[in-house]
C-alpha atoms as a PDB file:
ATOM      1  CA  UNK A   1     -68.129  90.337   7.055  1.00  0.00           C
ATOM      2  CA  UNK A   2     -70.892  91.449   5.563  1.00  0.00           C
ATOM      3  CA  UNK A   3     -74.064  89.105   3.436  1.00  0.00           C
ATOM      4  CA  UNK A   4     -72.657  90.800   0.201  1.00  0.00           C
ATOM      5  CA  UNK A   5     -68.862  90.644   0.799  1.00  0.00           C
ATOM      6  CA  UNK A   6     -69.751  86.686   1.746  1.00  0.00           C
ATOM      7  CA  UNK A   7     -71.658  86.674  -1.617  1.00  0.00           C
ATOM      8  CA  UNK A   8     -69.067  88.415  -3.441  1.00  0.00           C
ATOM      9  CA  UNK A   9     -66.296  85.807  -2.431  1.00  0.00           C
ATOM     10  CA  UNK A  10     -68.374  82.400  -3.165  1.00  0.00           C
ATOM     11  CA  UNK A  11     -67.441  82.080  -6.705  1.00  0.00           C
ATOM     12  CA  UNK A  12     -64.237  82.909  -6.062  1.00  0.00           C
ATOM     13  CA  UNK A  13     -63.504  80.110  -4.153  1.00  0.00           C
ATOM     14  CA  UNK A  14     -66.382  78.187  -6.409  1.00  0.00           C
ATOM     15  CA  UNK A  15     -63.481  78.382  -9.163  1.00  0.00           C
ATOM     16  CA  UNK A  16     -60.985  77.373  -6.865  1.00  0.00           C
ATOM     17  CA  UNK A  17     -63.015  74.038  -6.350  1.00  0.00           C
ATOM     18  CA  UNK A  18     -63.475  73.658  -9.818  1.00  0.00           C
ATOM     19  CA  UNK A  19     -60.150  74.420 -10.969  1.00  0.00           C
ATOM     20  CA  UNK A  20     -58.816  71.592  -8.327  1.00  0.00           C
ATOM     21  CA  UNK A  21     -60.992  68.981  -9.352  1.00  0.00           C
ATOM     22  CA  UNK A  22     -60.422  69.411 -12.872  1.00  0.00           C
ATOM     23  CA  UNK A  23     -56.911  69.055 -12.515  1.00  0.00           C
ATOM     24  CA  UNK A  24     -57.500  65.940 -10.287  1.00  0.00           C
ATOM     25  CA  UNK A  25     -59.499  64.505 -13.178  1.00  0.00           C
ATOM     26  CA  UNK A  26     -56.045  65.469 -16.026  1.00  0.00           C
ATOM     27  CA  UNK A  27     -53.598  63.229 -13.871  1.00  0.00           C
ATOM     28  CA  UNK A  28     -53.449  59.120 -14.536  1.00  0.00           C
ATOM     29  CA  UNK A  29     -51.340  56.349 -13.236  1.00  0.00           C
ATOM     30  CA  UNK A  30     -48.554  54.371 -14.472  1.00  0.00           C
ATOM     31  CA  UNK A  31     -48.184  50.735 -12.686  1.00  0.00           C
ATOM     32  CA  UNK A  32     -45.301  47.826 -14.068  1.00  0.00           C
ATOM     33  CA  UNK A  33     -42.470  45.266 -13.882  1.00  0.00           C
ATOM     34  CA  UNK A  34     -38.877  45.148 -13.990  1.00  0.00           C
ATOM     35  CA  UNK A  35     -37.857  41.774 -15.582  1.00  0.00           C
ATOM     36  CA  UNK A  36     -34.461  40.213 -16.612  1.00  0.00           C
ATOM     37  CA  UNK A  37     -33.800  38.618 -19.691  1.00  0.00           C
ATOM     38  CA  UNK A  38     -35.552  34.734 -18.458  1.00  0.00           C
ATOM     39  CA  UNK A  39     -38.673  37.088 -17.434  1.00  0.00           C
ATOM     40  CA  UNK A  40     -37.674  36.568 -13.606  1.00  0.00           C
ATOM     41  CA  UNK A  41     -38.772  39.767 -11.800  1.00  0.00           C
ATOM     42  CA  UNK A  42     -36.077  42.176 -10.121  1.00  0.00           C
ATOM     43  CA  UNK A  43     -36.722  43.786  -6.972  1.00  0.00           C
ATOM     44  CA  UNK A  44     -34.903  46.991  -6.072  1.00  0.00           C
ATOM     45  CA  UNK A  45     -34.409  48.561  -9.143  1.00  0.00           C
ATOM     46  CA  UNK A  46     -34.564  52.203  -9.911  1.00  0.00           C
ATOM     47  CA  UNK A  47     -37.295  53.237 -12.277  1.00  0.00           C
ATOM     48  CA  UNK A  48     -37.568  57.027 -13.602  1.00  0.00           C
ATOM     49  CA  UNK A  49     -40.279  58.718 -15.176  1.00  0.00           C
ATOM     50  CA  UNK A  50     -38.910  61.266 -18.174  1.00  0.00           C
ATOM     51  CA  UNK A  51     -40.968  63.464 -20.652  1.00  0.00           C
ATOM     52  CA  UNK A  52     -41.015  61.883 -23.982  1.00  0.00           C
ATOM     53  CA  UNK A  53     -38.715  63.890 -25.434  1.00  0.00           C
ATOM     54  CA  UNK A  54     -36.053  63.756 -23.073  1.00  0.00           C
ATOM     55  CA  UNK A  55     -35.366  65.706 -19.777  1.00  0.00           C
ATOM     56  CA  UNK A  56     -35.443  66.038 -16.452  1.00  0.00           C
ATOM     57  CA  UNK A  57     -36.311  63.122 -14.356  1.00  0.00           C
ATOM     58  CA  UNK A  58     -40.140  63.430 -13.417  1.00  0.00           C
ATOM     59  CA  UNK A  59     -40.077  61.185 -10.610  1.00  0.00           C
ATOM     60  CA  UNK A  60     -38.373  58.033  -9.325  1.00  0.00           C
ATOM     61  CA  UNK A  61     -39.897  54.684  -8.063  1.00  0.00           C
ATOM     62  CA  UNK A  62     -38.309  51.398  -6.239  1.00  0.00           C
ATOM     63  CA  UNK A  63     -39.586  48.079  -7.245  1.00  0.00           C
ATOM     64  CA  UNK A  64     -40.702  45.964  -4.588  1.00  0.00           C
ATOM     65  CA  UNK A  65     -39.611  42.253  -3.857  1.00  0.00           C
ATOM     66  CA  UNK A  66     -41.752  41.167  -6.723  1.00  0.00           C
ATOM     67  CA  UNK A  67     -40.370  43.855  -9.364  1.00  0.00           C
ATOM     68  CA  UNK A  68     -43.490  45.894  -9.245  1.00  0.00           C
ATOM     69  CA  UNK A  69     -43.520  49.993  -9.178  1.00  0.00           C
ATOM     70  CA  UNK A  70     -46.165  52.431  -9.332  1.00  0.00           C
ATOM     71  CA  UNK A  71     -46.638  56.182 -10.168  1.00  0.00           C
ATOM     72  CA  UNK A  72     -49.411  58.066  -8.933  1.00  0.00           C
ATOM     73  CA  UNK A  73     -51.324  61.443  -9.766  1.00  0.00           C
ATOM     74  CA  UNK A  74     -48.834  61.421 -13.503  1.00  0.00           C
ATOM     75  CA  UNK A  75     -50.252  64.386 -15.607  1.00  0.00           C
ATOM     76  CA  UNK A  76     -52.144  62.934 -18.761  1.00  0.00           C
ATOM     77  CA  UNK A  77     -49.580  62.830 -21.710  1.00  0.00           C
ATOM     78  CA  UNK A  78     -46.461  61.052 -23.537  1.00  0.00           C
ATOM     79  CA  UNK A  79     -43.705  59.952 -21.485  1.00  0.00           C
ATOM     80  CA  UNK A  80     -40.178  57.758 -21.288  1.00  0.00           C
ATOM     81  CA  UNK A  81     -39.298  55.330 -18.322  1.00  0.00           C
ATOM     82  CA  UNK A  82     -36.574  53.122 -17.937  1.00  0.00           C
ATOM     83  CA  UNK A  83     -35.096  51.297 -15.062  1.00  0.00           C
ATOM     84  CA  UNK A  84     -31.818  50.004 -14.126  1.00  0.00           C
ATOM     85  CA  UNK A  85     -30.055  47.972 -11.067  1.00  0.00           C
ATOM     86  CA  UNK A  86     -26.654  46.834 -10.723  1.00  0.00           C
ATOM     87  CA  UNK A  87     -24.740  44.982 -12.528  1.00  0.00           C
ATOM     88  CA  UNK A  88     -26.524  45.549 -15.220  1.00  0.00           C
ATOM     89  CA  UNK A  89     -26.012  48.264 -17.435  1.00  0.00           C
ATOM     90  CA  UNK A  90     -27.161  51.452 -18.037  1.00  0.00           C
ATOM     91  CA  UNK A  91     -30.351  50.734 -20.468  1.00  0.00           C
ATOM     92  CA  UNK A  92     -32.309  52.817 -22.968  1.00  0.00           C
ATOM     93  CA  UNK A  93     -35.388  54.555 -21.643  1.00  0.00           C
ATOM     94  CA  UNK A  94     -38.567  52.940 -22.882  1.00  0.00           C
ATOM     95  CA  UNK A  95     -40.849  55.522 -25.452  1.00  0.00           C
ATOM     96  CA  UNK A  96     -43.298  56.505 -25.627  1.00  0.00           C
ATOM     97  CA  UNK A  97     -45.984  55.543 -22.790  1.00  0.00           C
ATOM     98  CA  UNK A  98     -49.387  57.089 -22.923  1.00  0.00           C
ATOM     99  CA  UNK A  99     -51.465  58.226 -19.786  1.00  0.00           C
ATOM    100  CA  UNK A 100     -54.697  59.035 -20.324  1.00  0.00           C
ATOM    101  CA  UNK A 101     -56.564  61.142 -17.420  1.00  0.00           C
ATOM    102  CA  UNK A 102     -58.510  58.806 -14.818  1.00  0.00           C
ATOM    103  CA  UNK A 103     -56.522  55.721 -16.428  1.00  0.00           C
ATOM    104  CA  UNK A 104     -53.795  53.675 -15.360  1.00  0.00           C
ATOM    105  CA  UNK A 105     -51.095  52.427 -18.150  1.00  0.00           C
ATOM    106  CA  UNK A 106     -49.307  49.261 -17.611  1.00  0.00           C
ATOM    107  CA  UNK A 107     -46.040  48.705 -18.820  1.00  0.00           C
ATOM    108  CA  UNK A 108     -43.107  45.495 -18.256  1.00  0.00           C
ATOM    109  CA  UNK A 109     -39.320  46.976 -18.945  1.00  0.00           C
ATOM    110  CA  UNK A 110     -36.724  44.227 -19.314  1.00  0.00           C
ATOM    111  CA  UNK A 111     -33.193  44.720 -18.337  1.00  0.00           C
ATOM    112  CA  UNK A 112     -30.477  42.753 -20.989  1.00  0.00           C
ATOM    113  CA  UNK A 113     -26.747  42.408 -20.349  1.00  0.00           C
ATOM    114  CA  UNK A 114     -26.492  44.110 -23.874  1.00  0.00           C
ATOM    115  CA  UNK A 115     -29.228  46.534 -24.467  1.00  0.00           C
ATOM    116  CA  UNK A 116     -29.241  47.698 -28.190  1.00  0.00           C
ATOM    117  CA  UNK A 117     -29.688  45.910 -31.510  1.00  0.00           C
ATOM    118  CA  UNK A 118     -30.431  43.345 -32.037  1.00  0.00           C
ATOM    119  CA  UNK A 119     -33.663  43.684 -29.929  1.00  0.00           C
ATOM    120  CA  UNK A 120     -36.331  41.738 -29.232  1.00  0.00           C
ATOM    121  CA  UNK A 121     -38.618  40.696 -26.101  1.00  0.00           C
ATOM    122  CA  UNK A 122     -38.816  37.622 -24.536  1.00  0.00           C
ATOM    123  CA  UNK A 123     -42.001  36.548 -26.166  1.00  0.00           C
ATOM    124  CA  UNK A 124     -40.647  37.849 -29.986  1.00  0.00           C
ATOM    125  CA  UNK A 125     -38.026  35.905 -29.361  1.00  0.00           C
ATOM    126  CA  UNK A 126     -37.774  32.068 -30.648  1.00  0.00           C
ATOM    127  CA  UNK A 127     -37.393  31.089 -26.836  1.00  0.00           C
ATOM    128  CA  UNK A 128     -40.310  32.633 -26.435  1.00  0.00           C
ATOM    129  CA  UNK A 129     -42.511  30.659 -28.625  1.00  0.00           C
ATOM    130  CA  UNK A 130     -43.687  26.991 -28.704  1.00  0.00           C
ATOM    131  CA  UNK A 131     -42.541  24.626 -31.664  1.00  0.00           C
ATOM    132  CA  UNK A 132     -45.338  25.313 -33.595  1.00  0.00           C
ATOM    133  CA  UNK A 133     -45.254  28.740 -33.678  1.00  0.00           C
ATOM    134  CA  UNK A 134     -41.535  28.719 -33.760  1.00  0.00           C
ATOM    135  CA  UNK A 135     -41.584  26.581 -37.518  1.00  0.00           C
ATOM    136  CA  UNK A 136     -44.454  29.022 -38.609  1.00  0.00           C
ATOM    137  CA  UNK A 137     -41.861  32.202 -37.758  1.00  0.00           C
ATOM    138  CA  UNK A 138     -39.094  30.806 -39.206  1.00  0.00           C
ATOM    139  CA  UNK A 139     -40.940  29.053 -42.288  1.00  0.00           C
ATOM    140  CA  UNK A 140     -42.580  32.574 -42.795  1.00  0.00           C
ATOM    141  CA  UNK A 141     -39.746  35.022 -42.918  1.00  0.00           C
ATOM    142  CA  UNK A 142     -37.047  32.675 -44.675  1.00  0.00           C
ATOM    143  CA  UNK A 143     -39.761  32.221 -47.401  1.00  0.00           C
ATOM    144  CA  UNK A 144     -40.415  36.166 -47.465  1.00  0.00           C
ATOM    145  CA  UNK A 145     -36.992  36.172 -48.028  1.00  0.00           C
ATOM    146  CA  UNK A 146     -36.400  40.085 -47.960  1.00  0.00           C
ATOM    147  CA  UNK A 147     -33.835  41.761 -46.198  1.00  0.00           C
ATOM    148  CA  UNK A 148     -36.521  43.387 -43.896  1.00  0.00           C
ATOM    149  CA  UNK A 149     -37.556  39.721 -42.913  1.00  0.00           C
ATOM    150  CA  UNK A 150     -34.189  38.282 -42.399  1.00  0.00           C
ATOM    151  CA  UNK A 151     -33.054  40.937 -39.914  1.00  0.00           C
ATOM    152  CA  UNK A 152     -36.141  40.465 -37.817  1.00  0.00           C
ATOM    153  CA  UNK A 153     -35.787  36.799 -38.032  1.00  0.00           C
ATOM    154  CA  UNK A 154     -31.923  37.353 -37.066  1.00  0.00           C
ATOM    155  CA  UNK A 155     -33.303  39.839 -34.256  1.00  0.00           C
ATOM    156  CA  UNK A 156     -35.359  36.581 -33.225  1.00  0.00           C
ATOM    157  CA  UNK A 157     -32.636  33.906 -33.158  1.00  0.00           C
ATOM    158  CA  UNK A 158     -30.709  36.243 -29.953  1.00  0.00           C
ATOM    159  CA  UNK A 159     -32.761  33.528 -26.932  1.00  0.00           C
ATOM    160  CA  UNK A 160     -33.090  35.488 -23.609  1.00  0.00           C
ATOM    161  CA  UNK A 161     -32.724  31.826 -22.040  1.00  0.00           C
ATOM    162  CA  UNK A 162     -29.692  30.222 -22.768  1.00  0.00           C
ATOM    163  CA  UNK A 163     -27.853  30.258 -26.141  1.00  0.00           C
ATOM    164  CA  UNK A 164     -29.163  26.596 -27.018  1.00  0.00           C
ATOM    165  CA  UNK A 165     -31.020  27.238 -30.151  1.00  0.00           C
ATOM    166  CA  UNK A 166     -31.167  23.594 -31.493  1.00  0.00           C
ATOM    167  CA  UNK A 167     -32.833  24.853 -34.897  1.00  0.00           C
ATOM    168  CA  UNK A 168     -32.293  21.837 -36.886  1.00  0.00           C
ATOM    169  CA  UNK A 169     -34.883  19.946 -36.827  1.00  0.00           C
ATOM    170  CA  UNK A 170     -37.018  22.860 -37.243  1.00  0.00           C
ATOM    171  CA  UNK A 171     -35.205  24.045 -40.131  1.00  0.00           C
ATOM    172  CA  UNK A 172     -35.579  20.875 -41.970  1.00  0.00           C
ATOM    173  CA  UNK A 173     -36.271  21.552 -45.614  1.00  0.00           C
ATOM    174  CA  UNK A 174     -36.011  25.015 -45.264  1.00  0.00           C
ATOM    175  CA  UNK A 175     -33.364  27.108 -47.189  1.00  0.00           C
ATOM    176  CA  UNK A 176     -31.549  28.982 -44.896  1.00  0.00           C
ATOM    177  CA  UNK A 177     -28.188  30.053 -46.850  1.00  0.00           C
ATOM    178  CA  UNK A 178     -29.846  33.824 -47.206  1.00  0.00           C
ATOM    179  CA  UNK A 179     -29.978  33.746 -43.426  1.00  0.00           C
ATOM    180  CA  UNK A 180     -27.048  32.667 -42.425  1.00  0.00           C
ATOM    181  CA  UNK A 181     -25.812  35.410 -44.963  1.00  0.00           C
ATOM    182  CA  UNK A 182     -27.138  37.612 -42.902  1.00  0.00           C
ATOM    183  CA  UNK A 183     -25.733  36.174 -39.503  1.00  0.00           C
ATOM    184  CA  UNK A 184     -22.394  36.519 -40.772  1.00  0.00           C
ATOM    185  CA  UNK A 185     -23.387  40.152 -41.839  1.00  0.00           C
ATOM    186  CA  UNK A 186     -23.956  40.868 -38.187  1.00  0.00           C
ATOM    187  CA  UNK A 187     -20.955  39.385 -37.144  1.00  0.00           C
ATOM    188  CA  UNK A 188     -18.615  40.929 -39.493  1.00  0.00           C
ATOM    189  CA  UNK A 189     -20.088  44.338 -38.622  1.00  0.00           C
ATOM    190  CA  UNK A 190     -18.115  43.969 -35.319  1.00  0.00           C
ATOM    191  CA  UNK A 191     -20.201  45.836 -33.131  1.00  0.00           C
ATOM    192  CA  UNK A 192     -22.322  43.464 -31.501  1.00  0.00           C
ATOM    193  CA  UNK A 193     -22.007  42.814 -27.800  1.00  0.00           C
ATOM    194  CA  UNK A 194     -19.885  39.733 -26.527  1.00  0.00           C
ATOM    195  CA  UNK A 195     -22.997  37.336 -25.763  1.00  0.00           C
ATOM    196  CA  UNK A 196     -25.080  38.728 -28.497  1.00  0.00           C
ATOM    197  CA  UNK A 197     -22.073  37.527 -30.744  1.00  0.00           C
ATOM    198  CA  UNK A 198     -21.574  34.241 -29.312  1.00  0.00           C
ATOM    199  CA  UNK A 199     -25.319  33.515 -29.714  1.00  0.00           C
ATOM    200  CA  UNK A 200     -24.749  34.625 -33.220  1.00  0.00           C
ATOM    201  CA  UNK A 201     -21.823  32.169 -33.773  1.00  0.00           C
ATOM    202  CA  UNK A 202     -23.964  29.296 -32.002  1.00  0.00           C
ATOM    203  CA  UNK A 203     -26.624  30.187 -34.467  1.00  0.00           C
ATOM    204  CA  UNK A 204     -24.591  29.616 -37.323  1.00  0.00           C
ATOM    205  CA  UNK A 205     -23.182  26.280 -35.736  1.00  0.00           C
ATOM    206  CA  UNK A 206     -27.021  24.989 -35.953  1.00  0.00           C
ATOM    207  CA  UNK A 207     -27.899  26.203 -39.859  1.00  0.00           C
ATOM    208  CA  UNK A 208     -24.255  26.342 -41.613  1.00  0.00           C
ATOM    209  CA  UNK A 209     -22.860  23.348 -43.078  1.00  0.00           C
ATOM    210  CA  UNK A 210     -18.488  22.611 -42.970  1.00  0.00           C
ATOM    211  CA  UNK A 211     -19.154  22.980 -47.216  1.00  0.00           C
ATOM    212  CA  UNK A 212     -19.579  26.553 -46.163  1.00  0.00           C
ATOM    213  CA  UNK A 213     -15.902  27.949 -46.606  1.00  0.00           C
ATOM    214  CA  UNK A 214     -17.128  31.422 -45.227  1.00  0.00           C
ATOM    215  CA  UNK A 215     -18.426  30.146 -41.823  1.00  0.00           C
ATOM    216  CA  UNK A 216     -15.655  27.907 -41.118  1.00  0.00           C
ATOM    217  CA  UNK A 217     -13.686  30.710 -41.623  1.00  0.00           C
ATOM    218  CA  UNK A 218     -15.297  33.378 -39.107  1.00  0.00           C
ATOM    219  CA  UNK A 219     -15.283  30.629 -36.627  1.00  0.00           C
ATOM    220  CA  UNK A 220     -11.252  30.074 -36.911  1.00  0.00           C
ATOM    221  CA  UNK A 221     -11.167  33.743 -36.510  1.00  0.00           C
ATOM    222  CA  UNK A 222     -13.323  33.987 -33.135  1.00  0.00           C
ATOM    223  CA  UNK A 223     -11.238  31.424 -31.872  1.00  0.00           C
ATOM    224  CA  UNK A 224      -9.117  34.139 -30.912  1.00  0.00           C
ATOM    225  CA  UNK A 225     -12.062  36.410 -29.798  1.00  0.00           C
ATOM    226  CA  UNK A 226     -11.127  36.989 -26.169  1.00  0.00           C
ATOM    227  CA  UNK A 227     -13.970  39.030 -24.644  1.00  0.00           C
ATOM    228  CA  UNK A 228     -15.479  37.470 -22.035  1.00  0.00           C
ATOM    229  CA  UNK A 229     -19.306  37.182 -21.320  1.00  0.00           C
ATOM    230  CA  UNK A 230     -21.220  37.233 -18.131  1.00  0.00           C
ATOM    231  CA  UNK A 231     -20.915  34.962 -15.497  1.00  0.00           C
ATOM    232  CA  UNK A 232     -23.349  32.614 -15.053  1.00  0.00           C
ATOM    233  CA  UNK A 233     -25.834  34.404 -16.995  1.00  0.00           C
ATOM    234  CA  UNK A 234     -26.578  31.304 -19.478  1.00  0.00           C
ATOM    235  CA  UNK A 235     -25.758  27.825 -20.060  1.00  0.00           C
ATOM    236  CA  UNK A 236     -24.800  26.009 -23.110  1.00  0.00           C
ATOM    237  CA  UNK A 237     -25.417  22.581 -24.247  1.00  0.00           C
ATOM    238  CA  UNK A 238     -26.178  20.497 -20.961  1.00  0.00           C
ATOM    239  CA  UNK A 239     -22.822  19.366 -18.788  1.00  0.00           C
ATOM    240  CA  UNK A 240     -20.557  21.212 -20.690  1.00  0.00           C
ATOM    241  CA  UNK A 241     -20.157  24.896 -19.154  1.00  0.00           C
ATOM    242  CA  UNK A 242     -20.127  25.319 -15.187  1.00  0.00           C
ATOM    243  CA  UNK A 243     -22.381  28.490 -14.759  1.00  0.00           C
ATOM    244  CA  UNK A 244     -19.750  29.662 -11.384  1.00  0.00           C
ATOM    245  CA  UNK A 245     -16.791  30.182 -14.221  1.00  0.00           C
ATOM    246  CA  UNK A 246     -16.015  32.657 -16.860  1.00  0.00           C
ATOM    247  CA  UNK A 247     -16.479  31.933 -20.057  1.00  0.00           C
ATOM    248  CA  UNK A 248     -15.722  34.088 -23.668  1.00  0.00           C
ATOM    249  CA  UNK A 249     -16.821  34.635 -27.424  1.00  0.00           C
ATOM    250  CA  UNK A 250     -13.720  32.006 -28.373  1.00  0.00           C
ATOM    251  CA  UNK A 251     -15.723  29.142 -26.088  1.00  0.00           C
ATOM    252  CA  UNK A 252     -18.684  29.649 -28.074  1.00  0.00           C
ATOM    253  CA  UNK A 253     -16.965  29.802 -31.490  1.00  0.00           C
ATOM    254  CA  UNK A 254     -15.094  26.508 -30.953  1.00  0.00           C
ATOM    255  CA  UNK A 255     -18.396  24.611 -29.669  1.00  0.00           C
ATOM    256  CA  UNK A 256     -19.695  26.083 -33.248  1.00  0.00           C
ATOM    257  CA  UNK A 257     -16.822  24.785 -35.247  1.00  0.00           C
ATOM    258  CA  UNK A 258     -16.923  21.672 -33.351  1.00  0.00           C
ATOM    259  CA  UNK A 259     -21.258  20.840 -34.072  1.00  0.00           C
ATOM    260  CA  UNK A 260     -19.367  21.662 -37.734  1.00  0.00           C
ATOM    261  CA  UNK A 261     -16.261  19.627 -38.212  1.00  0.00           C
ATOM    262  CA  UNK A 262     -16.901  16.835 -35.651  1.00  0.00           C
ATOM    263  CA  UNK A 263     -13.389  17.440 -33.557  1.00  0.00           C
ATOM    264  CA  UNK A 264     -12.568  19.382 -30.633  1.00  0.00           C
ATOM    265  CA  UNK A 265      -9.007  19.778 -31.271  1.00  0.00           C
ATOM    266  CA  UNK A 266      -7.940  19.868 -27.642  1.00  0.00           C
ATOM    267  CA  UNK A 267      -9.789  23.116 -26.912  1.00  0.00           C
ATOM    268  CA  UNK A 268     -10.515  23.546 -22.952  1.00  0.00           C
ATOM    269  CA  UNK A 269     -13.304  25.880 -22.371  1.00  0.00           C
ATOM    270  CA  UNK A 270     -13.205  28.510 -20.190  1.00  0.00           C
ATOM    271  CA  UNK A 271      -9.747  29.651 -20.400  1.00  0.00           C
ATOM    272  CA  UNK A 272      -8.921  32.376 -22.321  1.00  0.00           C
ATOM    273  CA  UNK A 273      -7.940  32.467 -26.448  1.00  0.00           C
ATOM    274  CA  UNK A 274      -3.999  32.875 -25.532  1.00  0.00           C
ATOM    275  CA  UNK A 275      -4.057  30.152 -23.387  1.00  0.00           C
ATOM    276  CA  UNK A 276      -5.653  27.749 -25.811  1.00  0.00           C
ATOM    277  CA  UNK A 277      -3.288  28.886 -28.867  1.00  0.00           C
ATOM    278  CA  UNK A 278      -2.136  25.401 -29.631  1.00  0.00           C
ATOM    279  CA  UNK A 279      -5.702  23.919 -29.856  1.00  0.00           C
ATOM    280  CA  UNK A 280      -6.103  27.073 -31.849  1.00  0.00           C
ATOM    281  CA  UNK A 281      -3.690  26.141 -34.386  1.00  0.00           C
ATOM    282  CA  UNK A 282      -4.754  22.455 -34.567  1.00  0.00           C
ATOM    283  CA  UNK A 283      -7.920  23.663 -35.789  1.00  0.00           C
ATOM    284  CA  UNK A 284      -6.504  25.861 -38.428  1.00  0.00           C
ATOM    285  CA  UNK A 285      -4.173  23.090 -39.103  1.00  0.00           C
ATOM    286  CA  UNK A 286      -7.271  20.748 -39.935  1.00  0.00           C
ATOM    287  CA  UNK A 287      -8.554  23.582 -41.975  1.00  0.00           C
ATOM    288  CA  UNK A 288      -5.470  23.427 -43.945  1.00  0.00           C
ATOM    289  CA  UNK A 289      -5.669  19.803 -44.637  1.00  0.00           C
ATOM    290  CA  UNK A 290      -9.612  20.088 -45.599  1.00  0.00           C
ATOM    291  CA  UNK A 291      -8.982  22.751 -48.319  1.00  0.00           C
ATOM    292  CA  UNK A 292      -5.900  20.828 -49.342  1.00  0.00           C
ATOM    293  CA  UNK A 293      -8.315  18.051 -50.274  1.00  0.00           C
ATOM    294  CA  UNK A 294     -11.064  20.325 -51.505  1.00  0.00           C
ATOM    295  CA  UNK A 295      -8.360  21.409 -53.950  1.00  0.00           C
ATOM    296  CA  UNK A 296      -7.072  18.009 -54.864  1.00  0.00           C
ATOM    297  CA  UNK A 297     -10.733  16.883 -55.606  1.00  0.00           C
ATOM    298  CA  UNK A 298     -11.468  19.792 -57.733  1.00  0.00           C
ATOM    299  CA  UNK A 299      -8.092  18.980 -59.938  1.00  0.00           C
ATOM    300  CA  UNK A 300      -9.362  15.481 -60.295  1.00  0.00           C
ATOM    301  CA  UNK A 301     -10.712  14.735 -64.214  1.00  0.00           C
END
């Protein structure tokens, strides 16, 4: 080859460097955690990387024994991820995640039993946050009083823990009738998931009061509620559930009625609604009797 051809090609593959580093410098990387609802980390779960608005996969990660993944050499721009594992189910992708070239972007996705609304992370949540900080939520959006408030304080009241939300003593002095209003909103839309439901119901068995004909009410009627929630994914009130059984939406409506009325009427938990129909009508029997006298004080001079 001649000195001039040699010349002649130089910038050509000068521009070739150039070009490759430049690209090199455009790329990022995206590093995280799959969690479960009580934060514990899950190993072997699928991750995906997705454009932001939907697509393809990009690419596909493993997490390793302590939940973590990684994604290397990711094009700067907006993207989804999500994650999944057996048995949960399938979740919504997580939008939008940033990568800036040169950078890496950090990002925790948490896999729920019931992904959808109501949702809020583990440290949004009222499990998530110390007593102080829990009165200060709860003081602040019940006194706000708006309907934007009360649905993110609602949102906040679903515990990624257990379904033990023992509210009382932090809702002392507190009015709380708009948000139980909105509880029973939830409820009565009928599209929440079965655990997201029961925490719902165990909500209202902390803030209603047995004056409250409406919540009585709901509760007689999720007696019968037979959907059944995961097993051994929670544990209510200490010594009562065994975490190795199945439970359902009518066990958690009748340890709401009872915190309410004082009386279990026979009720064994764990067994489904059909099998439980005579405890069932003992406590709409007692509701009977109850408006019966509500009615004969009101006739009273």
């Amino acid at each position: 080859m001649s000195r001039f051809a040699s010349l002649a090609a130089l910038p050509v593959f000068l521009a070739v460097v150039v070009c490759a580093v430049g690209a090199e410098a455009q790329t990022g990387t995206v590093c995280g955690m799959v969690v479960e609802e009580s934060q514990t980390q899950v190993a072997e779960a699928e991750v995906q990387l997705l454009p932001a608005g939907g697509g393809d996969v990009l690419a596909r990660a493993t997490t390793n024994e302590r939940g973590e993944f990684c994604f290397e050499n990711v094009l700067a721009g907006s993207y989804s991820i999500g994650a999944g594992r057996k048995p949960w189910p399938e979740q919504p992708t997580k939008c939008c995640i940033t990568v800036d070239a040169g950078g890496t972007t950090s990002v925790k996705i948490e896999l729920e039993y019931e992904p959808g609304e109501p949702r809020a992370s583990f440290e949004e949540s009222l499990d998530g946050l110390g007593p102080d900080d829990r009165r200060a939520v709860l003081e602040g959006l019940l006194v706000a009083g708006d309907t934007q408030s009360l649905h993110e304080l609602a949102r906040r009241l679903v515990p990624k823990r257990s379904v033990a939300i023992e509210l009382g003593r932090l809702t002392r002095g507190l009015e709380t009738r708009r948000l139980v209003d909105e509880l029973i909103r939830w409820l009565e839309r009928g599209y929440l998931p079965p655990l997201k439901t029961a925490r719902f119901l165990h909500a209202l068995g902390e803030l209603g009061t047995p004056e409250d004909d409406r919540i009585i009410a709901l509760l007689l009627r999720k007696l019968t509620d037979g959907r059944r929630l995961p097993p051994g994914n929670y544990v209510t009130w200490a010594g009562l559930y065994d975490p190795t059984r199945q439970y359902y939406v009518s066990d958690e409506a009748l340890l709401a009625l009872t915190k309410l009325s004082g009386k279990d009427f026979n009720y064994e938990l764990g067994r489904p609604p059909h099998t439980n129909q005579r405890a069932i009508e003992n406590a709409r029997e007692w509701w009977r009797q109850e408006l019966a006298k509500k009615s004969e004080r009101e006739r009273r001079p």
